[in-house]
N, C-alpha and C. Protein backbone atom coordinates (compact mmCIF):
# COMPACT_ATOMS: atom_id res chain seq x y z
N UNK A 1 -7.57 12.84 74.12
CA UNK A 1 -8.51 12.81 73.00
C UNK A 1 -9.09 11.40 72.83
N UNK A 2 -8.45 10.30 72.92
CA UNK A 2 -8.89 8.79 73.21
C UNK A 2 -9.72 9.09 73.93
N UNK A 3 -9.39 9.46 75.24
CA UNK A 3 -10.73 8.79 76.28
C UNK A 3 -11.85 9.63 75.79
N UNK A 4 -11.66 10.49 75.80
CA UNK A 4 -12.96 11.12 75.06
C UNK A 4 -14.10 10.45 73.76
N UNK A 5 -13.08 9.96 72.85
CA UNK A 5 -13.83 9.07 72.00
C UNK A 5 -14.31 7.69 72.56
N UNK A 6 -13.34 7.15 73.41
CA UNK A 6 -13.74 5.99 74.42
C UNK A 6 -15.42 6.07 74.90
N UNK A 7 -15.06 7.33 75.60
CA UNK A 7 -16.03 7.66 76.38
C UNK A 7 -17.75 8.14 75.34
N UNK A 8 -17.70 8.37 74.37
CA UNK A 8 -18.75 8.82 73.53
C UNK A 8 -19.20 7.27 73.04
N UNK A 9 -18.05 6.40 72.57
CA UNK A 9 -18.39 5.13 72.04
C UNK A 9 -19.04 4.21 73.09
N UNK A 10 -18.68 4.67 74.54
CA UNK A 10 -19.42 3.51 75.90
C UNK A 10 -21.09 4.26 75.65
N UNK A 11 -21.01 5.33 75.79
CA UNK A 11 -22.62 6.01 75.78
C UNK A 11 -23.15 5.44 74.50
N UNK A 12 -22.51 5.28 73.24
CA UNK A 12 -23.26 4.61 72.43
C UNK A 12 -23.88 3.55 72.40
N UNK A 13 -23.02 2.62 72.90
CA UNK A 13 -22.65 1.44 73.37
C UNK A 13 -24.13 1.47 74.34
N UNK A 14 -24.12 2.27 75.69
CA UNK A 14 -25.02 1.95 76.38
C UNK A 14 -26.37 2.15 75.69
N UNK A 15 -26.46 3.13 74.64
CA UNK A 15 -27.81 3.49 74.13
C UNK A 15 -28.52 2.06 73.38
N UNK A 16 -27.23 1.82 72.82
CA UNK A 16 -28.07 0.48 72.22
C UNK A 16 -28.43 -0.64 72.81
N UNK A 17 -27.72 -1.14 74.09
CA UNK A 17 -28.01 -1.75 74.99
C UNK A 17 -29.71 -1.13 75.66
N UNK A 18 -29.96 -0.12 75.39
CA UNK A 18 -31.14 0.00 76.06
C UNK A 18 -32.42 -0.25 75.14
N UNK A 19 -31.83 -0.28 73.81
CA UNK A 19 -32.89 -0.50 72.59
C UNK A 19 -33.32 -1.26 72.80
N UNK A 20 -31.86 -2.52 72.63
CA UNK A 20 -31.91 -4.00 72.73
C UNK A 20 -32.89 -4.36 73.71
N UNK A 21 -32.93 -3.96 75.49
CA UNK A 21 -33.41 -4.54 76.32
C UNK A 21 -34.66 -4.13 76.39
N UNK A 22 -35.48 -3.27 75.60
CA UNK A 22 -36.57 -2.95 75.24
C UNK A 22 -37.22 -3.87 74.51
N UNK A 23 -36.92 -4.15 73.74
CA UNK A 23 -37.24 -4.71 72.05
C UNK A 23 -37.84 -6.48 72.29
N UNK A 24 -37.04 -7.09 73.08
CA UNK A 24 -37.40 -8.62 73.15
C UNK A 24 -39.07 -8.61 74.09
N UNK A 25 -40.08 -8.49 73.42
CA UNK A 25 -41.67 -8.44 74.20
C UNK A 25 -41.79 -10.31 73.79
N UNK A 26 -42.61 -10.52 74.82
CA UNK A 26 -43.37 -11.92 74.46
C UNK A 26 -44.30 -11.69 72.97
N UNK A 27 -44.63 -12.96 72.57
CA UNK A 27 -45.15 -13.20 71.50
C UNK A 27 -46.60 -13.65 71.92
N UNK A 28 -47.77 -13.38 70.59
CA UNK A 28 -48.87 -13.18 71.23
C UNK A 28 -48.98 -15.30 70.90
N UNK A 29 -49.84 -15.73 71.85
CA UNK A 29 -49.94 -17.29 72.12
C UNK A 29 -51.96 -17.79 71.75
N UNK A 30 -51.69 -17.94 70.57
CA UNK A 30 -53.45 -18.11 70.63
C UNK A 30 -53.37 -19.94 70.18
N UNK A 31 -54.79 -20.49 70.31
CA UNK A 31 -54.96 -21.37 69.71
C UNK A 31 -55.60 -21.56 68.42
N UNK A 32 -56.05 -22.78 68.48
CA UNK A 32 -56.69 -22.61 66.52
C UNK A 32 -57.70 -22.19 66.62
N UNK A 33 -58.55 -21.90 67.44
CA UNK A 33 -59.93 -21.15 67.65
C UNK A 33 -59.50 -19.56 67.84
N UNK A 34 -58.63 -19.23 68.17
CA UNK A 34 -58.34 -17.74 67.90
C UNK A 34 -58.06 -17.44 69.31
N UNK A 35 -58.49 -18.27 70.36
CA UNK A 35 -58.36 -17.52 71.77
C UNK A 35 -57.33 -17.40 72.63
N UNK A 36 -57.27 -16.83 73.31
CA UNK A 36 -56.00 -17.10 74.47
C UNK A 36 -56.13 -17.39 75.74
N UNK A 37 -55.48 -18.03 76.19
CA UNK A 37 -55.73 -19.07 77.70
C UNK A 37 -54.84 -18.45 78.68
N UNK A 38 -55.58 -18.49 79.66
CA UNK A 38 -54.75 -18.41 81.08
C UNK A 38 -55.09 -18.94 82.15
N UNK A 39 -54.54 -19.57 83.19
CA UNK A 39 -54.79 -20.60 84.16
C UNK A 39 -54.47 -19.65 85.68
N UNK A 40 -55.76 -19.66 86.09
CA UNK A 40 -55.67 -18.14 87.66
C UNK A 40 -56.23 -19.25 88.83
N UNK A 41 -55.10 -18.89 89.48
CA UNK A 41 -54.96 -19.93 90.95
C UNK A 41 -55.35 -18.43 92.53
N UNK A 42 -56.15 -19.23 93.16
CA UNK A 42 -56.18 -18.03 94.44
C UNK A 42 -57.34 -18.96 95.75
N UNK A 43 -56.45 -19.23 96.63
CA UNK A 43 -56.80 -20.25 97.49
C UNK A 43 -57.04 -21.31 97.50
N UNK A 44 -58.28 -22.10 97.05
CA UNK A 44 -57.96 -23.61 96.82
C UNK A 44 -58.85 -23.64 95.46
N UNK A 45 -59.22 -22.38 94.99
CA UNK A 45 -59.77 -22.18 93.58
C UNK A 45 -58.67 -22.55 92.02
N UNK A 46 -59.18 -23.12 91.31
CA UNK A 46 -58.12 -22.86 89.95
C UNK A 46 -59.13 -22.79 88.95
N UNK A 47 -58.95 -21.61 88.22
CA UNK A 47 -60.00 -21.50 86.72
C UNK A 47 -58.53 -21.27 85.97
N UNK A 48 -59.61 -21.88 84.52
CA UNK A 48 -59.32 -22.05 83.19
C UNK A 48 -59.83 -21.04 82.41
N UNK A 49 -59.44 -20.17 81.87
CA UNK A 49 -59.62 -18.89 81.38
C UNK A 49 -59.22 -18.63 79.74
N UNK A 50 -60.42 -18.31 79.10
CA UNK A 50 -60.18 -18.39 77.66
C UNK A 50 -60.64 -17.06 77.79
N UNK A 51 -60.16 -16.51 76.53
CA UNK A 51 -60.61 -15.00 76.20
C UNK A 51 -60.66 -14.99 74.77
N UNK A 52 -61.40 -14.09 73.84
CA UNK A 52 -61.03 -13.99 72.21
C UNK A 52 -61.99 -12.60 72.47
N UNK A 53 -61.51 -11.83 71.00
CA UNK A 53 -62.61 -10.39 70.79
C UNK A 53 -63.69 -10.77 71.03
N UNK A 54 -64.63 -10.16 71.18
CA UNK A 54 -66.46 -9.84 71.17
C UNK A 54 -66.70 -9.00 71.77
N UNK A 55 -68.11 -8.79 72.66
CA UNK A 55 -68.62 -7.81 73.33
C UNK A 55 -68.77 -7.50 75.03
N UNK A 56 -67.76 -8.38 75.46
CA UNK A 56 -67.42 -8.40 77.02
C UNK A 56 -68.56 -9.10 77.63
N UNK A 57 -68.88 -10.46 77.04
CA UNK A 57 -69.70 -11.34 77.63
C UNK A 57 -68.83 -11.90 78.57
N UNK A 58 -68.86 -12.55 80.08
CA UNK A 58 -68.34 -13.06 80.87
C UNK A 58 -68.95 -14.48 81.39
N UNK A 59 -68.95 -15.73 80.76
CA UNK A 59 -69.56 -17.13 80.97
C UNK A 59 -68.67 -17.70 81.97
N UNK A 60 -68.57 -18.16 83.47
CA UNK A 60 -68.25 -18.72 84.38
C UNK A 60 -69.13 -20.34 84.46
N UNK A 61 -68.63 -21.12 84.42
CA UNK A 61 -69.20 -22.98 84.01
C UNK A 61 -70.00 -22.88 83.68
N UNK A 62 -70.67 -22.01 82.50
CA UNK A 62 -71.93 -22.04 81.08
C UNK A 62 -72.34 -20.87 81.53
N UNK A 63 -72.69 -20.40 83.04
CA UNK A 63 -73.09 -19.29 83.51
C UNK A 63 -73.04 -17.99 83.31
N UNK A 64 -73.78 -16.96 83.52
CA UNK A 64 -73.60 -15.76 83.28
C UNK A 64 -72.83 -15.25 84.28
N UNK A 65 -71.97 -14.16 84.42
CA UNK A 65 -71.21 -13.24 85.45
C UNK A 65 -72.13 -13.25 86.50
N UNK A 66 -73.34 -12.42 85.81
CA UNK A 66 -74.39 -12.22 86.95
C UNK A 66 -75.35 -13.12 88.01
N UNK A 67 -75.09 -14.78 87.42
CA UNK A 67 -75.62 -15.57 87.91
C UNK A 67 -74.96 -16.25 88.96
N UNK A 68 -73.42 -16.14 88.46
CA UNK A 68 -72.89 -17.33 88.96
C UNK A 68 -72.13 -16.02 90.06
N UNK A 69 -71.70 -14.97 90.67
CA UNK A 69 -71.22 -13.96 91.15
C UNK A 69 -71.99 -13.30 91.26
N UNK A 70 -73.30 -13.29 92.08
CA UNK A 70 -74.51 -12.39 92.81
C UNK A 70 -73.80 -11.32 92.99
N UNK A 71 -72.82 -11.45 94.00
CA UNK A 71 -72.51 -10.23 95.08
C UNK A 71 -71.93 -8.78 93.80
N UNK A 72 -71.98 -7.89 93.81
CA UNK A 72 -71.37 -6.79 92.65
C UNK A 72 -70.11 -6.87 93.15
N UNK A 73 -69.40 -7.13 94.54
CA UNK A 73 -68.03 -6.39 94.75
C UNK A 73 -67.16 -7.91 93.70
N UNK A 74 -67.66 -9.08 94.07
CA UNK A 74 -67.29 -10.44 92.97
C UNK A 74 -66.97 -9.74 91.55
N UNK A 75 -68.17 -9.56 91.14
CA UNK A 75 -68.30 -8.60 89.61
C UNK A 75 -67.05 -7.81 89.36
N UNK A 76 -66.79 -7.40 90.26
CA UNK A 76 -66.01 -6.14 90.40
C UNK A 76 -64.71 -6.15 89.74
N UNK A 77 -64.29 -7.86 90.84
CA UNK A 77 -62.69 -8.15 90.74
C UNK A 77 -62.60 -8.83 88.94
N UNK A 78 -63.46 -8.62 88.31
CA UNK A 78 -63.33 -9.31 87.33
C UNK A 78 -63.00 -8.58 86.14
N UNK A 79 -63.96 -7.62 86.63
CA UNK A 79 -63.43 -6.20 85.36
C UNK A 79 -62.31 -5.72 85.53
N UNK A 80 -62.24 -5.47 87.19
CA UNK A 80 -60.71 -4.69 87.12
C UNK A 80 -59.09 -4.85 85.99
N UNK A 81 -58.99 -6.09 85.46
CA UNK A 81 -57.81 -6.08 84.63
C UNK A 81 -58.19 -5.61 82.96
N UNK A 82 -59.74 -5.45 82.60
CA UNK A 82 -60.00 -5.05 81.36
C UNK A 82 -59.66 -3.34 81.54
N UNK A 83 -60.04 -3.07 83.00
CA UNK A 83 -60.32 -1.43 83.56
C UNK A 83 -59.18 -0.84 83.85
N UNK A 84 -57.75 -1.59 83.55
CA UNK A 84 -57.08 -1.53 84.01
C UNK A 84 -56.17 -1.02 82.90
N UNK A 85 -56.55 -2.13 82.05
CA UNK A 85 -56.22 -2.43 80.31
C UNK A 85 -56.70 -1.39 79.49
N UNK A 86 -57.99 -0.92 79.87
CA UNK A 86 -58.53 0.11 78.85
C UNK A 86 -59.31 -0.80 77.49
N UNK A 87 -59.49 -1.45 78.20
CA UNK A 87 -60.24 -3.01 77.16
C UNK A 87 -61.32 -3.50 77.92
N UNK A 88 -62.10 -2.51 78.01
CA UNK A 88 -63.77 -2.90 78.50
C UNK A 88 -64.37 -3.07 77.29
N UNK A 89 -64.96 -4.21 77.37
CA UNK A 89 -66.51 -4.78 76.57
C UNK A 89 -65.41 -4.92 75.42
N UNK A 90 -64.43 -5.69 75.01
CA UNK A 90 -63.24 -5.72 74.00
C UNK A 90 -63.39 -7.20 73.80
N UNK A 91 -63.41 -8.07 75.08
CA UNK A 91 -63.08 -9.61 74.68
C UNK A 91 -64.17 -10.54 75.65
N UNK A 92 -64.35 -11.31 75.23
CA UNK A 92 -65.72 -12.48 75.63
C UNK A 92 -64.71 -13.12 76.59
N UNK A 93 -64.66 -13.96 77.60
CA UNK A 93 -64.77 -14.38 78.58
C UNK A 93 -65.06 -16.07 78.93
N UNK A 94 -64.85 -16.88 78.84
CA UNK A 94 -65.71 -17.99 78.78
C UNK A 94 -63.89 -18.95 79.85
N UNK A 95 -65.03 -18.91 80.99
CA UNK A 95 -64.23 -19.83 82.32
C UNK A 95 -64.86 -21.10 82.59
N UNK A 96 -63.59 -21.73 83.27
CA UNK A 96 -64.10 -22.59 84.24
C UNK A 96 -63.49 -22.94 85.67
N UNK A 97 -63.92 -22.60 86.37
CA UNK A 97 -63.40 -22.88 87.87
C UNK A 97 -64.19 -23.63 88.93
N UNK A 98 -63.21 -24.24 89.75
CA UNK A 98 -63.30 -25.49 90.98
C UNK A 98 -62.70 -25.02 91.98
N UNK A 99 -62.92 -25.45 92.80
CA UNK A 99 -62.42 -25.46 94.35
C UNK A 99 -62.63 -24.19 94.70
N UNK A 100 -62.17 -24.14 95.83
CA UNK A 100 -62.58 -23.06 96.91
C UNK A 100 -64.21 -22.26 97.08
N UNK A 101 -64.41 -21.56 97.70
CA UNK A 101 -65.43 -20.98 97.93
C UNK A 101 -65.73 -19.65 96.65
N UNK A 102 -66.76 -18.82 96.70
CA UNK A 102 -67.22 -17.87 95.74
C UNK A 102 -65.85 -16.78 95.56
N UNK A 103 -65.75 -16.20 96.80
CA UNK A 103 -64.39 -15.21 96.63
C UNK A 103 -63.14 -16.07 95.85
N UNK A 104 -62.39 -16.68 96.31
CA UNK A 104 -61.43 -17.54 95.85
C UNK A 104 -61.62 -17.69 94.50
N UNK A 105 -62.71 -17.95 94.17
CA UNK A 105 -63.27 -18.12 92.65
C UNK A 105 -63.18 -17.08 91.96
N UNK A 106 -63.75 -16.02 92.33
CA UNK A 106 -63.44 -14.48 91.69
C UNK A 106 -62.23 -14.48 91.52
N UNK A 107 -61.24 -14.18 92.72
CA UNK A 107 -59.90 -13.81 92.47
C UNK A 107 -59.29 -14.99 91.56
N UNK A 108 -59.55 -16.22 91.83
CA UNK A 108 -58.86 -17.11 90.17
C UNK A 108 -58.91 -16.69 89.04
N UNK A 109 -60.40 -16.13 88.82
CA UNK A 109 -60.81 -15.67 86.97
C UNK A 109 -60.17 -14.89 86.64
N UNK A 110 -60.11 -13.64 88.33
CA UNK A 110 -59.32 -12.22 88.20
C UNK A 110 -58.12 -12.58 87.31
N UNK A 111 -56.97 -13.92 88.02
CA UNK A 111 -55.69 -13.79 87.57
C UNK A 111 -55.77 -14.62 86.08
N UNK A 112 -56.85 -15.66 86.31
CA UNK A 112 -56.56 -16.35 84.74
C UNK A 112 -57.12 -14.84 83.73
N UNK A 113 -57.96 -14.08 83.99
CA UNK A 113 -58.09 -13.17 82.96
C UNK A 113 -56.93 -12.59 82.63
N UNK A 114 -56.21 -11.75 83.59
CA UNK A 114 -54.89 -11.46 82.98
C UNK A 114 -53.85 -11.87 82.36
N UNK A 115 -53.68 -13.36 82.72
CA UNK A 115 -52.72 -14.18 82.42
C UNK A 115 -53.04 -14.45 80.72
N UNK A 116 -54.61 -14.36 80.79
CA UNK A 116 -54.99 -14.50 79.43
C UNK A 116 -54.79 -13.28 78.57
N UNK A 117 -55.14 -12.38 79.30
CA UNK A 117 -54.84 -10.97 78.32
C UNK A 117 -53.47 -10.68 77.76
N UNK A 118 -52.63 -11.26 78.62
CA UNK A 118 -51.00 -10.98 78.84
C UNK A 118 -50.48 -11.98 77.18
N UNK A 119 -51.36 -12.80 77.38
CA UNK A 119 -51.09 -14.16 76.32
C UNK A 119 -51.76 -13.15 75.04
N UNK A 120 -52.55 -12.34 75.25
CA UNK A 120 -53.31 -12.41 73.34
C UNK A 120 -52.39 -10.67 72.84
N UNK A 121 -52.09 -9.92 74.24
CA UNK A 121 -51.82 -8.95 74.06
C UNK A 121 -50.46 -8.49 74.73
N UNK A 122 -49.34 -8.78 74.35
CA UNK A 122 -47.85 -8.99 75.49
C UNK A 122 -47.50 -7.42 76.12
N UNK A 123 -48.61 -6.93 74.96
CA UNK A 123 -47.59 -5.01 75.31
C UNK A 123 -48.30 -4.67 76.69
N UNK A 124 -49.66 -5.85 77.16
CA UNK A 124 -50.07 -5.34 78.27
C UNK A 124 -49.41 -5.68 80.10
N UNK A 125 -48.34 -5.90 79.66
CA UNK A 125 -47.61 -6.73 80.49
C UNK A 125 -47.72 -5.45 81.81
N UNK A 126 -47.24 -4.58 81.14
CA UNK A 126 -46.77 -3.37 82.38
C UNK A 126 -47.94 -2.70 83.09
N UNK A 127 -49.09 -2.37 82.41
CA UNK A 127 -50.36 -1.99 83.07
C UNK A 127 -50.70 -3.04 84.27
N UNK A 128 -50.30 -4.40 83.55
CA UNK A 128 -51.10 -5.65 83.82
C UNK A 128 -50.43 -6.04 85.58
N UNK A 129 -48.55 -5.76 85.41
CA UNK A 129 -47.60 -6.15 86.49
C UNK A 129 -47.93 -4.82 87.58
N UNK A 130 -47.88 -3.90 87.06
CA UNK A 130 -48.11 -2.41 88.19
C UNK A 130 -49.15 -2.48 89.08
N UNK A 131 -50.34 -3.65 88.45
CA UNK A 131 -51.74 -3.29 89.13
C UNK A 131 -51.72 -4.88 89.86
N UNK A 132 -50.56 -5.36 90.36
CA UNK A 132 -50.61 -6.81 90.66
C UNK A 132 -51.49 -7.93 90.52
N UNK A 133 -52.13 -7.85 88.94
CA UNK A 133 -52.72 -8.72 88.74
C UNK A 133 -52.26 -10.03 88.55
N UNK A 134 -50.85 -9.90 88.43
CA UNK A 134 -50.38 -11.11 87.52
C UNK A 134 -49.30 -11.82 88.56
N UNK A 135 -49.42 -11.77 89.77
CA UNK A 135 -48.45 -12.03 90.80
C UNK A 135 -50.32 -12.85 91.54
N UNK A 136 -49.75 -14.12 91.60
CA UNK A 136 -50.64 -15.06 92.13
C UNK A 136 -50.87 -14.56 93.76
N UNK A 137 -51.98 -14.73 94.43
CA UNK A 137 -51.96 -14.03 96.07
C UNK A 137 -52.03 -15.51 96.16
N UNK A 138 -50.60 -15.75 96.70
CA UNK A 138 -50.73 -17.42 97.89
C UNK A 138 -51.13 -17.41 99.26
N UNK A 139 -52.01 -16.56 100.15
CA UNK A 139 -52.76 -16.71 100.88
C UNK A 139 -53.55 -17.93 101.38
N UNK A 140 -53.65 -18.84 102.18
CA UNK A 140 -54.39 -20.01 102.32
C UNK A 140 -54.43 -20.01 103.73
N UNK A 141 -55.83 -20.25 103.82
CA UNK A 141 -56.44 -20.74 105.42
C UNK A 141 -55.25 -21.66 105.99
N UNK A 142 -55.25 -21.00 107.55
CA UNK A 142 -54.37 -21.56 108.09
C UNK A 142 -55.36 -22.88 109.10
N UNK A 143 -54.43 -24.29 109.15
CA UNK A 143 -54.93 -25.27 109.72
C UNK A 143 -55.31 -25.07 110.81
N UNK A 144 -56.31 -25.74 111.68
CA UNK A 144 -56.78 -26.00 112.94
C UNK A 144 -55.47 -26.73 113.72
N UNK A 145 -55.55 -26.15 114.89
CA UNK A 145 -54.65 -26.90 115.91
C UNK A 145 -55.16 -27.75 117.02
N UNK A 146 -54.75 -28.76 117.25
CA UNK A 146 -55.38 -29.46 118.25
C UNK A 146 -55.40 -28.94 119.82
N UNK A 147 -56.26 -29.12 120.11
CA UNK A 147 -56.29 -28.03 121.71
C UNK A 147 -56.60 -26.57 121.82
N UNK A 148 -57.17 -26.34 120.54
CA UNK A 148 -57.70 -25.00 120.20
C UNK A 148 -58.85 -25.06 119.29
N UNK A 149 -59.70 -24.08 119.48
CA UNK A 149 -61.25 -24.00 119.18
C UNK A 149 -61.19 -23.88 117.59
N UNK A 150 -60.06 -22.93 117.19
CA UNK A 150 -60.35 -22.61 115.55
C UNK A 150 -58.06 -22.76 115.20
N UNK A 151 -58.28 -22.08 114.41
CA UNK A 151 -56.41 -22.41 114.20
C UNK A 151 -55.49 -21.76 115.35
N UNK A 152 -56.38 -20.36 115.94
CA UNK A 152 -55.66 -19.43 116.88
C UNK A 152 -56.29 -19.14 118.24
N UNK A 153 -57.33 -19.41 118.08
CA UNK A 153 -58.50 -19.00 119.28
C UNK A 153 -58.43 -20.50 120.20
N UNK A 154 -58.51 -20.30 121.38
CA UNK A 154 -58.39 -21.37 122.34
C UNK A 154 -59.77 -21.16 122.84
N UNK A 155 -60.07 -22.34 123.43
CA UNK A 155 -61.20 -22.67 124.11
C UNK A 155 -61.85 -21.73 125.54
N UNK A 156 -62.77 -21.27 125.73
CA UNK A 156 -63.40 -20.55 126.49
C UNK A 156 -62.62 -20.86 127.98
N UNK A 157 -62.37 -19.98 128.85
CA UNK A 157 -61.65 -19.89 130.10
C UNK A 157 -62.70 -20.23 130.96
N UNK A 158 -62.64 -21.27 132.10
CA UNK A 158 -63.66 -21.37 132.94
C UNK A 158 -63.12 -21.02 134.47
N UNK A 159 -63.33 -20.17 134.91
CA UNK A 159 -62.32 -19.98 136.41
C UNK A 159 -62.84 -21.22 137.63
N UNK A 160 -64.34 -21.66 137.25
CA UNK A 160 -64.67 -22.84 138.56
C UNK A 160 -65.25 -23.73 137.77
């Protein structure tokens, strides 16, 4: 008859343990302007990523989305974490990013947007982790080798 009550009190025991490990979410992180920041790294790119409510304006260094990201598939990677979120046209946008080339640049905003969303909104953590937005891609051009044309490709074969 003990173990039996033993045994009902461990299942209790475990139930609340599962409350508990539920319950501790991050806290939302804004500044005194109301916004939330996130810092998105992806090749030799790094943007600075602010977000607050409005009407899903997207400003890249003063720029418009559309100015500064011609190509639509660019466009693309940018919505995906609002599209992801279910928070299209929800929050304004206003970046800044350096280094690397145009792609590299996209995928930075991509991750500082999330990182930022993650900051104003914590419950979006799990949409946000499932759709690997929030796992940095460390990908980087591999160096040139000496005695070779590009990092892997060797120099043209001449038989005479």
């Amino acid at each position: 008859m003990t173990e039996t009550q033993t045994l009902s009190d461990l299942k209790d025991l475990g139930q609340a343990a599962a409350v508990e490990a539920e319950a501790p979410l991050r806290e939302q992180k804004l500044d005194e302007h109301g916004r939330a920041y996130g810092t998105g790294r992806r090749k030799d790119a790094i943007a600075r990523v602010w977000i607050k409510p409005g009407t899903g304006k997207i400003t890249i260094n003063g720029r418009d989305q559309d100015v500064y990201f011609a190509r639509p598939v660019l466009r693309m990677l940018l919505q995906q974490p609002f599209l992801v979120t279910d928070r299209t046209n929800q929050y304004d946008v206003y970046a800044t990013v350096t280094g690397g080339g145009l792609s590299g640049q996209a995928g930075a905003v991509r991750h500082g947007i999330s990182r930022a969303l993650l900051n104003y909104e914590p419950a979006l953590h799990g949409p946000l982790k499932a759709g690997g937005f929030l796992t940095r891609d460390s990908r980087q051009v591999e160096r040139k080798k000496y005695g070779r044309a590009k990092a892997r490709r060797s120099f043209q074969f001449s038989k005479r």
